[in-house]
PDB file of N, CA and C in Angstrom:
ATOM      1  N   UNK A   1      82.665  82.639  84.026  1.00  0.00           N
ATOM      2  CA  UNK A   1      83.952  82.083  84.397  1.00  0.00           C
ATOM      3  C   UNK A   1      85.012  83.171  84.518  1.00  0.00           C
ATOM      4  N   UNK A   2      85.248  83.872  83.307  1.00  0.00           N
ATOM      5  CA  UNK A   2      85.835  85.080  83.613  1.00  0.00           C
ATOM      6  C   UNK A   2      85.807  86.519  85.053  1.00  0.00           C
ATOM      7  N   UNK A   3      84.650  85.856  85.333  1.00  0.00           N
ATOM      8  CA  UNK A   3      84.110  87.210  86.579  1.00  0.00           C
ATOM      9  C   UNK A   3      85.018  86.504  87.684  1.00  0.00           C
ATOM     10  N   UNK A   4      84.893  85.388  87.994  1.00  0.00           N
ATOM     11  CA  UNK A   4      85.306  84.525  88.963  1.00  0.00           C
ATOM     12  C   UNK A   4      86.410  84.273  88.703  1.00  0.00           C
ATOM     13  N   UNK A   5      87.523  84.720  87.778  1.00  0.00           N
ATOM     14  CA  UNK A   5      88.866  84.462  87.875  1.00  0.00           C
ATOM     15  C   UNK A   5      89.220  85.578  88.173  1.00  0.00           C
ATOM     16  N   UNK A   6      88.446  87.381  87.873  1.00  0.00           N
ATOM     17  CA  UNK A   6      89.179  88.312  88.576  1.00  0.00           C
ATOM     18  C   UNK A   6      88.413  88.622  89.749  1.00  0.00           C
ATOM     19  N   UNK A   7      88.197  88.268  90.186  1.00  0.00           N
ATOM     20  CA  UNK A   7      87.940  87.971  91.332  1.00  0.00           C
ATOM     21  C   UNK A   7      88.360  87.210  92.764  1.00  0.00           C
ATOM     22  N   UNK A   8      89.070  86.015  91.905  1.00  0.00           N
ATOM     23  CA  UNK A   8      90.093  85.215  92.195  1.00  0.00           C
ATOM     24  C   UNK A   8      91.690  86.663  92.173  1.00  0.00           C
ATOM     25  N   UNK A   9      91.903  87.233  91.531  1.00  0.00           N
ATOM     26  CA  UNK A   9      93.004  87.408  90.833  1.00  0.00           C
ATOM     27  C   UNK A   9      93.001  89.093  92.017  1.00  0.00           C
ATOM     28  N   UNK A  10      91.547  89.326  92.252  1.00  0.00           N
ATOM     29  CA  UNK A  10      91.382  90.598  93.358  1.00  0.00           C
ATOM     30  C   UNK A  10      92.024  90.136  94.647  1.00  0.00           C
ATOM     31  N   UNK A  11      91.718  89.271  94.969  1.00  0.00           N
ATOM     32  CA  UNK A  11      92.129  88.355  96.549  1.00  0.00           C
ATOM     33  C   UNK A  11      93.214  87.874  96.666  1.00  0.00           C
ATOM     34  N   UNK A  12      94.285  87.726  95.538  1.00  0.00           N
ATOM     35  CA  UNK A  12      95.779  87.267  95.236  1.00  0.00           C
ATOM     36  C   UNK A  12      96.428  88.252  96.445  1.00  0.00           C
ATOM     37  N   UNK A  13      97.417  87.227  97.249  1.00  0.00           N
ATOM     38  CA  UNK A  13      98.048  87.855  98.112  1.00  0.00           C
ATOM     39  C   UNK A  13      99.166  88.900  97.836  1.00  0.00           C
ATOM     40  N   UNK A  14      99.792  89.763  98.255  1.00  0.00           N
ATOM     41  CA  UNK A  14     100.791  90.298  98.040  1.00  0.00           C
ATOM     42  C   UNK A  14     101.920  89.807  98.013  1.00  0.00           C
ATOM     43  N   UNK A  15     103.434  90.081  97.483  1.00  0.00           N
ATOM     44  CA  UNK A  15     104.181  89.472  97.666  1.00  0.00           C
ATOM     45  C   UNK A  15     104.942  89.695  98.824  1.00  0.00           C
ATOM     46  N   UNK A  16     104.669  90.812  99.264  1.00  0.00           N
ATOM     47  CA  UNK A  16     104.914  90.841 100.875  1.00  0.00           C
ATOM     48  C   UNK A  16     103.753  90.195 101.651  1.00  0.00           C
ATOM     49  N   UNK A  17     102.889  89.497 101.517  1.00  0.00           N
ATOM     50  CA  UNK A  17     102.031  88.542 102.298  1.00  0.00           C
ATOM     51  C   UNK A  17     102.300  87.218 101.973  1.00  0.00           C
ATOM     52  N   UNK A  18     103.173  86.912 100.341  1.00  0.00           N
ATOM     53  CA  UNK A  18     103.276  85.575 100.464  1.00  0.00           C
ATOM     54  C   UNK A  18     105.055  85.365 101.329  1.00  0.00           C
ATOM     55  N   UNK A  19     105.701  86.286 101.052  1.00  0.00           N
ATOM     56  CA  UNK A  19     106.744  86.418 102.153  1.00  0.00           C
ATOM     57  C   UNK A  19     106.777  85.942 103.332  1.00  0.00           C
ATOM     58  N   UNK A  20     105.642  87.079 104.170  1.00  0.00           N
ATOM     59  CA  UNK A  20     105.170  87.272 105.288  1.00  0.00           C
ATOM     60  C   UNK A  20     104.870  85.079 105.561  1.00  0.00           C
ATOM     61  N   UNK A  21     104.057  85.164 104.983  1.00  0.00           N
ATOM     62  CA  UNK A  21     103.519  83.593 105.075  1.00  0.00           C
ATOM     63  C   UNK A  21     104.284  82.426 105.227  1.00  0.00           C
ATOM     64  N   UNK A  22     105.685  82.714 104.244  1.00  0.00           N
ATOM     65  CA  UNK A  22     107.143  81.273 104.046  1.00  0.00           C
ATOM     66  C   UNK A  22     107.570  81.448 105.485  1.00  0.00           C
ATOM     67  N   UNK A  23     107.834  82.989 105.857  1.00  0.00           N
ATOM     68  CA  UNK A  23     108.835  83.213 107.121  1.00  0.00           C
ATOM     69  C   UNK A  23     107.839  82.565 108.036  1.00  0.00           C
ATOM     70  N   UNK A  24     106.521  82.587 108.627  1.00  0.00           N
ATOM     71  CA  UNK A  24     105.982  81.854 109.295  1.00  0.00           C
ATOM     72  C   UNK A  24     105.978  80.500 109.643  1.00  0.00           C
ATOM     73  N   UNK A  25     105.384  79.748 108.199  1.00  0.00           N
ATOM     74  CA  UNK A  25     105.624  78.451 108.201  1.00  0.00           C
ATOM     75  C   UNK A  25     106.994  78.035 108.532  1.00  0.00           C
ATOM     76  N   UNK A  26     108.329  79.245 108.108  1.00  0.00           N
ATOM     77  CA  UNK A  26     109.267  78.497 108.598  1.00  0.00           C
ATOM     78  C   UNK A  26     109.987  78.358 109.972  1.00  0.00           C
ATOM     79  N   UNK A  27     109.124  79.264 110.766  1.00  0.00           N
ATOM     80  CA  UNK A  27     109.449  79.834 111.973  1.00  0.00           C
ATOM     81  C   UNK A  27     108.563  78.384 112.957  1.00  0.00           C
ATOM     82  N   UNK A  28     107.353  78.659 112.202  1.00  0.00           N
ATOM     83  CA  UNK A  28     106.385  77.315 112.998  1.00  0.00           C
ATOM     84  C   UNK A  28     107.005  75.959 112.576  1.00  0.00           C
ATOM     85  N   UNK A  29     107.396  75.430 111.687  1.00  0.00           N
ATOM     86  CA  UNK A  29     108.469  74.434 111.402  1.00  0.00           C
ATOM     87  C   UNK A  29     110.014  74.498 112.626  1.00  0.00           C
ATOM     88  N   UNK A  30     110.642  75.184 112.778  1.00  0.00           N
ATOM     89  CA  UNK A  30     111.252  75.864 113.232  1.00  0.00           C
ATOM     90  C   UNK A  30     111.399  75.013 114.604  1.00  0.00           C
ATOM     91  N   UNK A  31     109.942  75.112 115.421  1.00  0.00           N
ATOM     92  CA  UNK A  31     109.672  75.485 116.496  1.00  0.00           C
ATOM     93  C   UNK A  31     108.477  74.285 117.165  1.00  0.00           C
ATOM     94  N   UNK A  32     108.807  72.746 115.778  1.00  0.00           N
ATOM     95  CA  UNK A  32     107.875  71.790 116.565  1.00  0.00           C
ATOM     96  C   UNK A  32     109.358  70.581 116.626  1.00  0.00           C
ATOM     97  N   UNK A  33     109.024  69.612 117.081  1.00  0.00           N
ATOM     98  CA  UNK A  33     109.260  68.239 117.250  1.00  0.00           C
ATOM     99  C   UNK A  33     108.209  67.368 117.369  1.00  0.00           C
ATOM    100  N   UNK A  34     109.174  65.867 116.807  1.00  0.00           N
ATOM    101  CA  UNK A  34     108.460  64.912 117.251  1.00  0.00           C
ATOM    102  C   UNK A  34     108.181  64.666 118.790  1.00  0.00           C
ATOM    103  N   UNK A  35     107.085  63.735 119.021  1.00  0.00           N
ATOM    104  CA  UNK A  35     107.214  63.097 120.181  1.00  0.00           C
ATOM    105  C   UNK A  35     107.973  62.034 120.516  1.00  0.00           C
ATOM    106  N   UNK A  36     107.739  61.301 121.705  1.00  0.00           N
ATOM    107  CA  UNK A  36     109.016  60.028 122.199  1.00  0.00           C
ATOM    108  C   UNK A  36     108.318  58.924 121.345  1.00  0.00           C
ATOM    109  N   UNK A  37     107.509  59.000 120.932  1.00  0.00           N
ATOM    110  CA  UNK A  37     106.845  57.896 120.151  1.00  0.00           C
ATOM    111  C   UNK A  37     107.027  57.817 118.670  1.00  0.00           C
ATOM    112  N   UNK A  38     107.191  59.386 118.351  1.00  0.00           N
ATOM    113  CA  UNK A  38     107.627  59.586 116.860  1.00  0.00           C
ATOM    114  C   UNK A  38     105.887  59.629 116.234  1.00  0.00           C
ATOM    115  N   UNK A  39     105.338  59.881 116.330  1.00  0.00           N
ATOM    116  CA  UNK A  39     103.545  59.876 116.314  1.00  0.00           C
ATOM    117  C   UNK A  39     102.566  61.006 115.689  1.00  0.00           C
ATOM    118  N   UNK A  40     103.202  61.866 116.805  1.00  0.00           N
ATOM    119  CA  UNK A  40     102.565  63.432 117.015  1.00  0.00           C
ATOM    120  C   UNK A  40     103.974  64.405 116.919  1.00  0.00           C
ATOM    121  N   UNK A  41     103.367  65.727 116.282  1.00  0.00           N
ATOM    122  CA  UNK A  41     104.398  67.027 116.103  1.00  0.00           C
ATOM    123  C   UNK A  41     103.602  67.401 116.886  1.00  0.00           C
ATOM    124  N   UNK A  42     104.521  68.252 117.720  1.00  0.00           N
ATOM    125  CA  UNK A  42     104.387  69.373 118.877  1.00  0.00           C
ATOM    126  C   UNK A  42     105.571  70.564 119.242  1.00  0.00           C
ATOM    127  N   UNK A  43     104.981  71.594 119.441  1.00  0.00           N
ATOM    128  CA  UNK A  43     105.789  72.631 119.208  1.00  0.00           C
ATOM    129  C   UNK A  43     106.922  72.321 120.579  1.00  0.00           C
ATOM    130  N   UNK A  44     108.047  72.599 120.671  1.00  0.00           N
ATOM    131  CA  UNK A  44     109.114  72.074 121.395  1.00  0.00           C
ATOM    132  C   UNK A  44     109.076  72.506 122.633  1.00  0.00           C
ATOM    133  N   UNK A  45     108.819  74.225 122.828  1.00  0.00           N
ATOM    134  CA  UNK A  45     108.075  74.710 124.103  1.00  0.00           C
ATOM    135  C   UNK A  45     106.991  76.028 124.243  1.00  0.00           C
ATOM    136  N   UNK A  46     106.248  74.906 124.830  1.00  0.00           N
ATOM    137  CA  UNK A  46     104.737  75.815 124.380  1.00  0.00           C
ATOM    138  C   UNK A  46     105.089  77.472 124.788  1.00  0.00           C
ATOM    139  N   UNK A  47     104.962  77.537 126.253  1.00  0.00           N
ATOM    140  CA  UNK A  47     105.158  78.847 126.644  1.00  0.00           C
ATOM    141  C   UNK A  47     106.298  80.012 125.885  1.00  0.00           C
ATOM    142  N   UNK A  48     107.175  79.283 125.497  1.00  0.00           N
ATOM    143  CA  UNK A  48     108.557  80.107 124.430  1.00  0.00           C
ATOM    144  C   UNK A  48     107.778  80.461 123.483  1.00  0.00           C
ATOM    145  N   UNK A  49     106.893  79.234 122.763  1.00  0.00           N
ATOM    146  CA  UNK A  49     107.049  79.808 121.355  1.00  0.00           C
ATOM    147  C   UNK A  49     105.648  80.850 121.669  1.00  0.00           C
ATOM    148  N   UNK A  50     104.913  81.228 121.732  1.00  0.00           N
ATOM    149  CA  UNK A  50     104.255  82.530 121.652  1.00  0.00           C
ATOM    150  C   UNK A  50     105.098  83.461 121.963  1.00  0.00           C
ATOM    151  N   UNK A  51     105.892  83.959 122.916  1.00  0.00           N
ATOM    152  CA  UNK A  51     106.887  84.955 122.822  1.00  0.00           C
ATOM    153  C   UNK A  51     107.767  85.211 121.758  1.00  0.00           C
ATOM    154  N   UNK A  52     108.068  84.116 121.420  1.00  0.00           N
ATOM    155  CA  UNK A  52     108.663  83.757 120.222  1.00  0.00           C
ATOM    156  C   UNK A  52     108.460  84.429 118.873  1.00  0.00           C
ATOM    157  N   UNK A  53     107.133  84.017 118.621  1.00  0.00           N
ATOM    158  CA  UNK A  53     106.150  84.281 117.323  1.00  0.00           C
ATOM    159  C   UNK A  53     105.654  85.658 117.791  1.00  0.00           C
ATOM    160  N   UNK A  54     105.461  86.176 118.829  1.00  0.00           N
ATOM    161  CA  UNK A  54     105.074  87.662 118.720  1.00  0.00           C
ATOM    162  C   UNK A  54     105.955  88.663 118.450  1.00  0.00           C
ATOM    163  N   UNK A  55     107.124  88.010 119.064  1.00  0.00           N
ATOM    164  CA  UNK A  55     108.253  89.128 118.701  1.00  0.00           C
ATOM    165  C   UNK A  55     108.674  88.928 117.321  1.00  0.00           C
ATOM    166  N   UNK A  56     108.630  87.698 116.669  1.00  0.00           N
ATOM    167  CA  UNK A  56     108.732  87.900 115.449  1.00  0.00           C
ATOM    168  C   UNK A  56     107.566  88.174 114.375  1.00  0.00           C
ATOM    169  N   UNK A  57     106.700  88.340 114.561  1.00  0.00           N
ATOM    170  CA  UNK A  57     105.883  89.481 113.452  1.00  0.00           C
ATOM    171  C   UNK A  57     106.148  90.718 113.990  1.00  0.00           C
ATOM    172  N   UNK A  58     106.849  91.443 115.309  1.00  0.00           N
ATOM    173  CA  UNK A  58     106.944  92.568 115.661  1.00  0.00           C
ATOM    174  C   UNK A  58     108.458  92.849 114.533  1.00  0.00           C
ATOM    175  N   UNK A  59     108.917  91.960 114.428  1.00  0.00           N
ATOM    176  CA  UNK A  59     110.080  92.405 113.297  1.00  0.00           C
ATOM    177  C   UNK A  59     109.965  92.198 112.106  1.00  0.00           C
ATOM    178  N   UNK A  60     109.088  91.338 111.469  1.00  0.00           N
ATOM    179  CA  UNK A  60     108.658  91.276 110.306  1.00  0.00           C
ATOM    180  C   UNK A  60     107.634  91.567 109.220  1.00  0.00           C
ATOM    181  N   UNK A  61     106.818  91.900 110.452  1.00  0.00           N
ATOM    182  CA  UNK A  61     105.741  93.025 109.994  1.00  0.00           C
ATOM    183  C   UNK A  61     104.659  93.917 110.692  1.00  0.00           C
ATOM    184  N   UNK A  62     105.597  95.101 111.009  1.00  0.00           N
ATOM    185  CA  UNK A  62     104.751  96.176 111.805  1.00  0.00           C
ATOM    186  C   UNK A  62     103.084  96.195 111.888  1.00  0.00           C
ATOM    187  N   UNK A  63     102.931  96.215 110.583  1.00  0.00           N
ATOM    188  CA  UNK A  63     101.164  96.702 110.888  1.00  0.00           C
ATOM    189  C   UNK A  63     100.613  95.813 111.057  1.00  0.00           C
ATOM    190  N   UNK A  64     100.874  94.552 111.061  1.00  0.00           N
ATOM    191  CA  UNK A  64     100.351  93.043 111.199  1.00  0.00           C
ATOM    192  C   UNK A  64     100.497  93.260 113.268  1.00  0.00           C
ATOM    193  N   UNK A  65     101.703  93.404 113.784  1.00  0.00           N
ATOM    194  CA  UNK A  65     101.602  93.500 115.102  1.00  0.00           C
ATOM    195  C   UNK A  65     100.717  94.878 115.270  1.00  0.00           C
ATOM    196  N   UNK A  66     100.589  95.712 114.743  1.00  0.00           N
ATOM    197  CA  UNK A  66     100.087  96.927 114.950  1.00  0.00           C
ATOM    198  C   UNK A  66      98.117  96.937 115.411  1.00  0.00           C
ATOM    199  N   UNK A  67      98.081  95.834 113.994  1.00  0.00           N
ATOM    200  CA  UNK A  67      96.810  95.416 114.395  1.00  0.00           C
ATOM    201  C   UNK A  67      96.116  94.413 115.874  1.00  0.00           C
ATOM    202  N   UNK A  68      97.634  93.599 116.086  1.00  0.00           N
ATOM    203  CA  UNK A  68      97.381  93.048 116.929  1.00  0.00           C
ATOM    204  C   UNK A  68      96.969  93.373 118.304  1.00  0.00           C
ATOM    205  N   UNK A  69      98.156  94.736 118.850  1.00  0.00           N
ATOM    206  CA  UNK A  69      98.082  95.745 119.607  1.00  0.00           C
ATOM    207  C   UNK A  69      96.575  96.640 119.807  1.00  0.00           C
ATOM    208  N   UNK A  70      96.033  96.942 118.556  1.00  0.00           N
ATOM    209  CA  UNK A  70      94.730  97.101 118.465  1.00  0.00           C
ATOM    210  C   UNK A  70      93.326  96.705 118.703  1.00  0.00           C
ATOM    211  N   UNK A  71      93.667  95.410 118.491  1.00  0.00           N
ATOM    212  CA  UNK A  71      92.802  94.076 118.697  1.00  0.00           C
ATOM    213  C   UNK A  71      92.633  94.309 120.173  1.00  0.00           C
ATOM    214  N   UNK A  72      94.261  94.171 120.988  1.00  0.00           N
ATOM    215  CA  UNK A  72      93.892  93.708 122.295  1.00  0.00           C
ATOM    216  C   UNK A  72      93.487  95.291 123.170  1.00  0.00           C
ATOM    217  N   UNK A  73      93.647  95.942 122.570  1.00  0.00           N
ATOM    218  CA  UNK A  73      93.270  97.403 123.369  1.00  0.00           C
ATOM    219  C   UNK A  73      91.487  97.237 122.717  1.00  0.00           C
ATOM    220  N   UNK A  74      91.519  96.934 121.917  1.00  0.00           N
ATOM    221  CA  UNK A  74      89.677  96.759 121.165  1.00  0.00           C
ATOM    222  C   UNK A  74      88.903  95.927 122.581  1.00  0.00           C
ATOM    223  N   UNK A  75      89.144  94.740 122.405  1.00  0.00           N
ATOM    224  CA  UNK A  75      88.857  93.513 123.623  1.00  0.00           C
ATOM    225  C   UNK A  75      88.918  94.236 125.122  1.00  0.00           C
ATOM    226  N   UNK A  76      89.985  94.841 125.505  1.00  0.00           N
ATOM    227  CA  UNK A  76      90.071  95.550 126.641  1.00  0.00           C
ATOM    228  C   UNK A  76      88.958  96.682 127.374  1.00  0.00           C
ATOM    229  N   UNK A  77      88.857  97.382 126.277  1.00  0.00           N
ATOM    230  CA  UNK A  77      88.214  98.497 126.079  1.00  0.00           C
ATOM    231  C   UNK A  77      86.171  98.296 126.109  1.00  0.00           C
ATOM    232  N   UNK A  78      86.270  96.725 125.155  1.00  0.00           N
ATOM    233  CA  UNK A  78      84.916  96.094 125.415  1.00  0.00           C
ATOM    234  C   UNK A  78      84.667  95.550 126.626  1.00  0.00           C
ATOM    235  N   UNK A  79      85.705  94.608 127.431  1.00  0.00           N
ATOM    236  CA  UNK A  79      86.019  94.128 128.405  1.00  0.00           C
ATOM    237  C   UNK A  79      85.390  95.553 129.871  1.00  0.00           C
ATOM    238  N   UNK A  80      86.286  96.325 129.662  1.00  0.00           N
ATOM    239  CA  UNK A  80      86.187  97.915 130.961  1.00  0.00           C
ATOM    240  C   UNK A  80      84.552  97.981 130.653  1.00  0.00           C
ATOM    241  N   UNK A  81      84.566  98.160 129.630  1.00  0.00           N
ATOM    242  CA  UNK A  81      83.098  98.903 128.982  1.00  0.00           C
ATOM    243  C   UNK A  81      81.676  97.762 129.529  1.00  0.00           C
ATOM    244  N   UNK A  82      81.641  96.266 129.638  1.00  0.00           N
ATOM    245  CA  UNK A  82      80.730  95.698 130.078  1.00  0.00           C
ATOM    246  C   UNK A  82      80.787  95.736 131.532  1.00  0.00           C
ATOM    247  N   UNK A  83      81.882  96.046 132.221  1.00  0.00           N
ATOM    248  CA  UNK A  83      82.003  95.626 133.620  1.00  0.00           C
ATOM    249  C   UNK A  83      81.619  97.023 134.146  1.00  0.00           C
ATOM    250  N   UNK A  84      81.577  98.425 133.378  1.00  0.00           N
ATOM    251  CA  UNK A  84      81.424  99.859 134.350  1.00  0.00           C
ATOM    252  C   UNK A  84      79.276  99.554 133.736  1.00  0.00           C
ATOM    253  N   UNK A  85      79.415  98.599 132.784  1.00  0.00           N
ATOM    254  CA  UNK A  85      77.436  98.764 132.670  1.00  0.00           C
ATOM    255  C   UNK A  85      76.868  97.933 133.607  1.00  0.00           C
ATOM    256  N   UNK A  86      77.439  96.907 133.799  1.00  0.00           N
ATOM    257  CA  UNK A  86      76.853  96.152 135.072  1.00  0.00           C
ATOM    258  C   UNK A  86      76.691  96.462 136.282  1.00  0.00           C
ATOM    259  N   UNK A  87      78.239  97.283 136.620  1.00  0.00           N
ATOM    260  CA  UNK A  87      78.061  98.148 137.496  1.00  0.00           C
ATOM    261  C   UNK A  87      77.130  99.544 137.842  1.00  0.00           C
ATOM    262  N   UNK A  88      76.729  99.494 136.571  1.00  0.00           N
ATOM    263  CA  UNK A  88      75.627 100.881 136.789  1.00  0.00           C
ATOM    264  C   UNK A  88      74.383 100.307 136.754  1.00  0.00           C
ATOM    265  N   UNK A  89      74.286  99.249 136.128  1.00  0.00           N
ATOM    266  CA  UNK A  89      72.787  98.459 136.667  1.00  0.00           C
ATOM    267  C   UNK A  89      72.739  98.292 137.717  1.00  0.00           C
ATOM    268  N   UNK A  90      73.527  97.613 138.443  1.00  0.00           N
ATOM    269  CA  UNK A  90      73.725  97.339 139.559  1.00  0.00           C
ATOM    270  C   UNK A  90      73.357  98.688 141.085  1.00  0.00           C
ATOM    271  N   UNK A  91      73.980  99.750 140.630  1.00  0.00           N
ATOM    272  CA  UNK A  91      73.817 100.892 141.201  1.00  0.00           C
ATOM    273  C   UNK A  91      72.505 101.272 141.073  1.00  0.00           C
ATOM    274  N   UNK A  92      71.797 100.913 140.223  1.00  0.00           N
ATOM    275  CA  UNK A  92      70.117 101.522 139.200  1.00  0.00           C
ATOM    276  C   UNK A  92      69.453 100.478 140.367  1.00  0.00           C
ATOM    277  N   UNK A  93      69.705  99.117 140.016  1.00  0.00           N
ATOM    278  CA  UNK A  93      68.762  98.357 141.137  1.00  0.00           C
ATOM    279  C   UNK A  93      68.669  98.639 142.491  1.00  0.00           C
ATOM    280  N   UNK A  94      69.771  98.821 143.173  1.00  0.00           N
ATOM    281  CA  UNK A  94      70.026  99.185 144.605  1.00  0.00           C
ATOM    282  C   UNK A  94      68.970 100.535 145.210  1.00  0.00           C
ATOM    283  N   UNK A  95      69.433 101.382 143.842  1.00  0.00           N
ATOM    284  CA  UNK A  95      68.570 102.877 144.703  1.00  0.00           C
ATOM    285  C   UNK A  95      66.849 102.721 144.603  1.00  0.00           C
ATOM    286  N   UNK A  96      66.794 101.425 143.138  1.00  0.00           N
ATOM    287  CA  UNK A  96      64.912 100.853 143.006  1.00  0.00           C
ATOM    288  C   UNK A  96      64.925 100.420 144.510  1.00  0.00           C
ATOM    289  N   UNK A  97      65.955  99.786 144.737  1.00  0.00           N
ATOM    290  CA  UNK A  97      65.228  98.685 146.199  1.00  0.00           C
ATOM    291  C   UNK A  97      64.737  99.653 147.027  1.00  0.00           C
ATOM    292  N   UNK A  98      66.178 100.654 147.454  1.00  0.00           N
ATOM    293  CA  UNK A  98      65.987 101.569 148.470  1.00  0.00           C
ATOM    294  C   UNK A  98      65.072 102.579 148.500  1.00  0.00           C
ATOM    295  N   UNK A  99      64.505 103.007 147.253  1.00  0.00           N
ATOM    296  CA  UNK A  99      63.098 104.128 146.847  1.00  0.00           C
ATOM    297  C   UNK A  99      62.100 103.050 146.829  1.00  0.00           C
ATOM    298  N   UNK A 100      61.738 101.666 146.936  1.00  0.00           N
ATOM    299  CA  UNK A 100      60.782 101.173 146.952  1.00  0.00           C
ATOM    300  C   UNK A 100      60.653 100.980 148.434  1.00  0.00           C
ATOM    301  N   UNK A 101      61.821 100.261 149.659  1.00  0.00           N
ATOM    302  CA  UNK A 101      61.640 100.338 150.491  1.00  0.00           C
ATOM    303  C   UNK A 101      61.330 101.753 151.553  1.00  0.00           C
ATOM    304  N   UNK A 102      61.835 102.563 151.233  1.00  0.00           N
ATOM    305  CA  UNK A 102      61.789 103.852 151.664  1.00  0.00           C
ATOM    306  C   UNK A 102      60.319 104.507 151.207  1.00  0.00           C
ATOM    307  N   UNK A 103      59.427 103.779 149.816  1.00  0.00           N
ATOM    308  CA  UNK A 103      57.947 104.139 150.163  1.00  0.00           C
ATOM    309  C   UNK A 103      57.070 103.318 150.981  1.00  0.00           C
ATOM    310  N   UNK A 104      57.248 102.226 150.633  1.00  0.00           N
ATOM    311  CA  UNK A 104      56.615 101.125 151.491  1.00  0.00           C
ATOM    312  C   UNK A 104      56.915 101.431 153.234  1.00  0.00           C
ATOM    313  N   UNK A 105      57.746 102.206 153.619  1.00  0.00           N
ATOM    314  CA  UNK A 105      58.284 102.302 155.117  1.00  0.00           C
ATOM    315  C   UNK A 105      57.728 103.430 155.618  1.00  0.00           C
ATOM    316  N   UNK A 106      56.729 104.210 154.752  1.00  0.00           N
ATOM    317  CA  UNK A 106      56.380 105.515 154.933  1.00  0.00           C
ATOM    318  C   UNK A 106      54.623 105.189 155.478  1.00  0.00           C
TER     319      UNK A 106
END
């Protein structure tokens, strides 16, 4: 029982992460309404609020956007990287066709 409470007590957020966390919820609070029915919460405008919420972890916490920035250059970078291998398969099959046709034509 003891192992599993520091353990518990290793994973305790920071108090700049439980910070980080209020300003969120209060930003996403912030940033819904009801519907005309009164039913469903929905954020007030979709397309705003992601601009919204990005620029605000860009002010409230650098390395949190920092990572984000990272992420999408990561994805990008995998993204370039599958499309120049296909393309070189692609190039690999073409010159098989053309060295197979070019023996067969002999």
């Amino acid at each position: 029982m003891s192992e599993y409470k520091e353990l518990l007590l290793k994973e305790k957020p920071s108090d700049n992460d439980k910070w980080l966390l209020e300003k969120i919820k209060e930003f996403i609070s912030n940033h819904c309404e009801l519907d005309s029915e009164y039913k469903n919460v929905s954020i007030k405008c979709d397309w705003r609020f992601s601009e919204d919420l990005l620029k605000f972890i860009k002010m409230v916490d650098m390395d949190f956007y920092k990572s984000i920035v990272k992420k999408c250059y990561d994805d990008k970078l995998e993204e370039e990287e599958t499309k120049l291998r296909v393309e070189k398969m692609n190039a690999i099959k073409k010159i098989n066709k053309e060295q197979k046709e070019k023996e067969n034509g002999e």
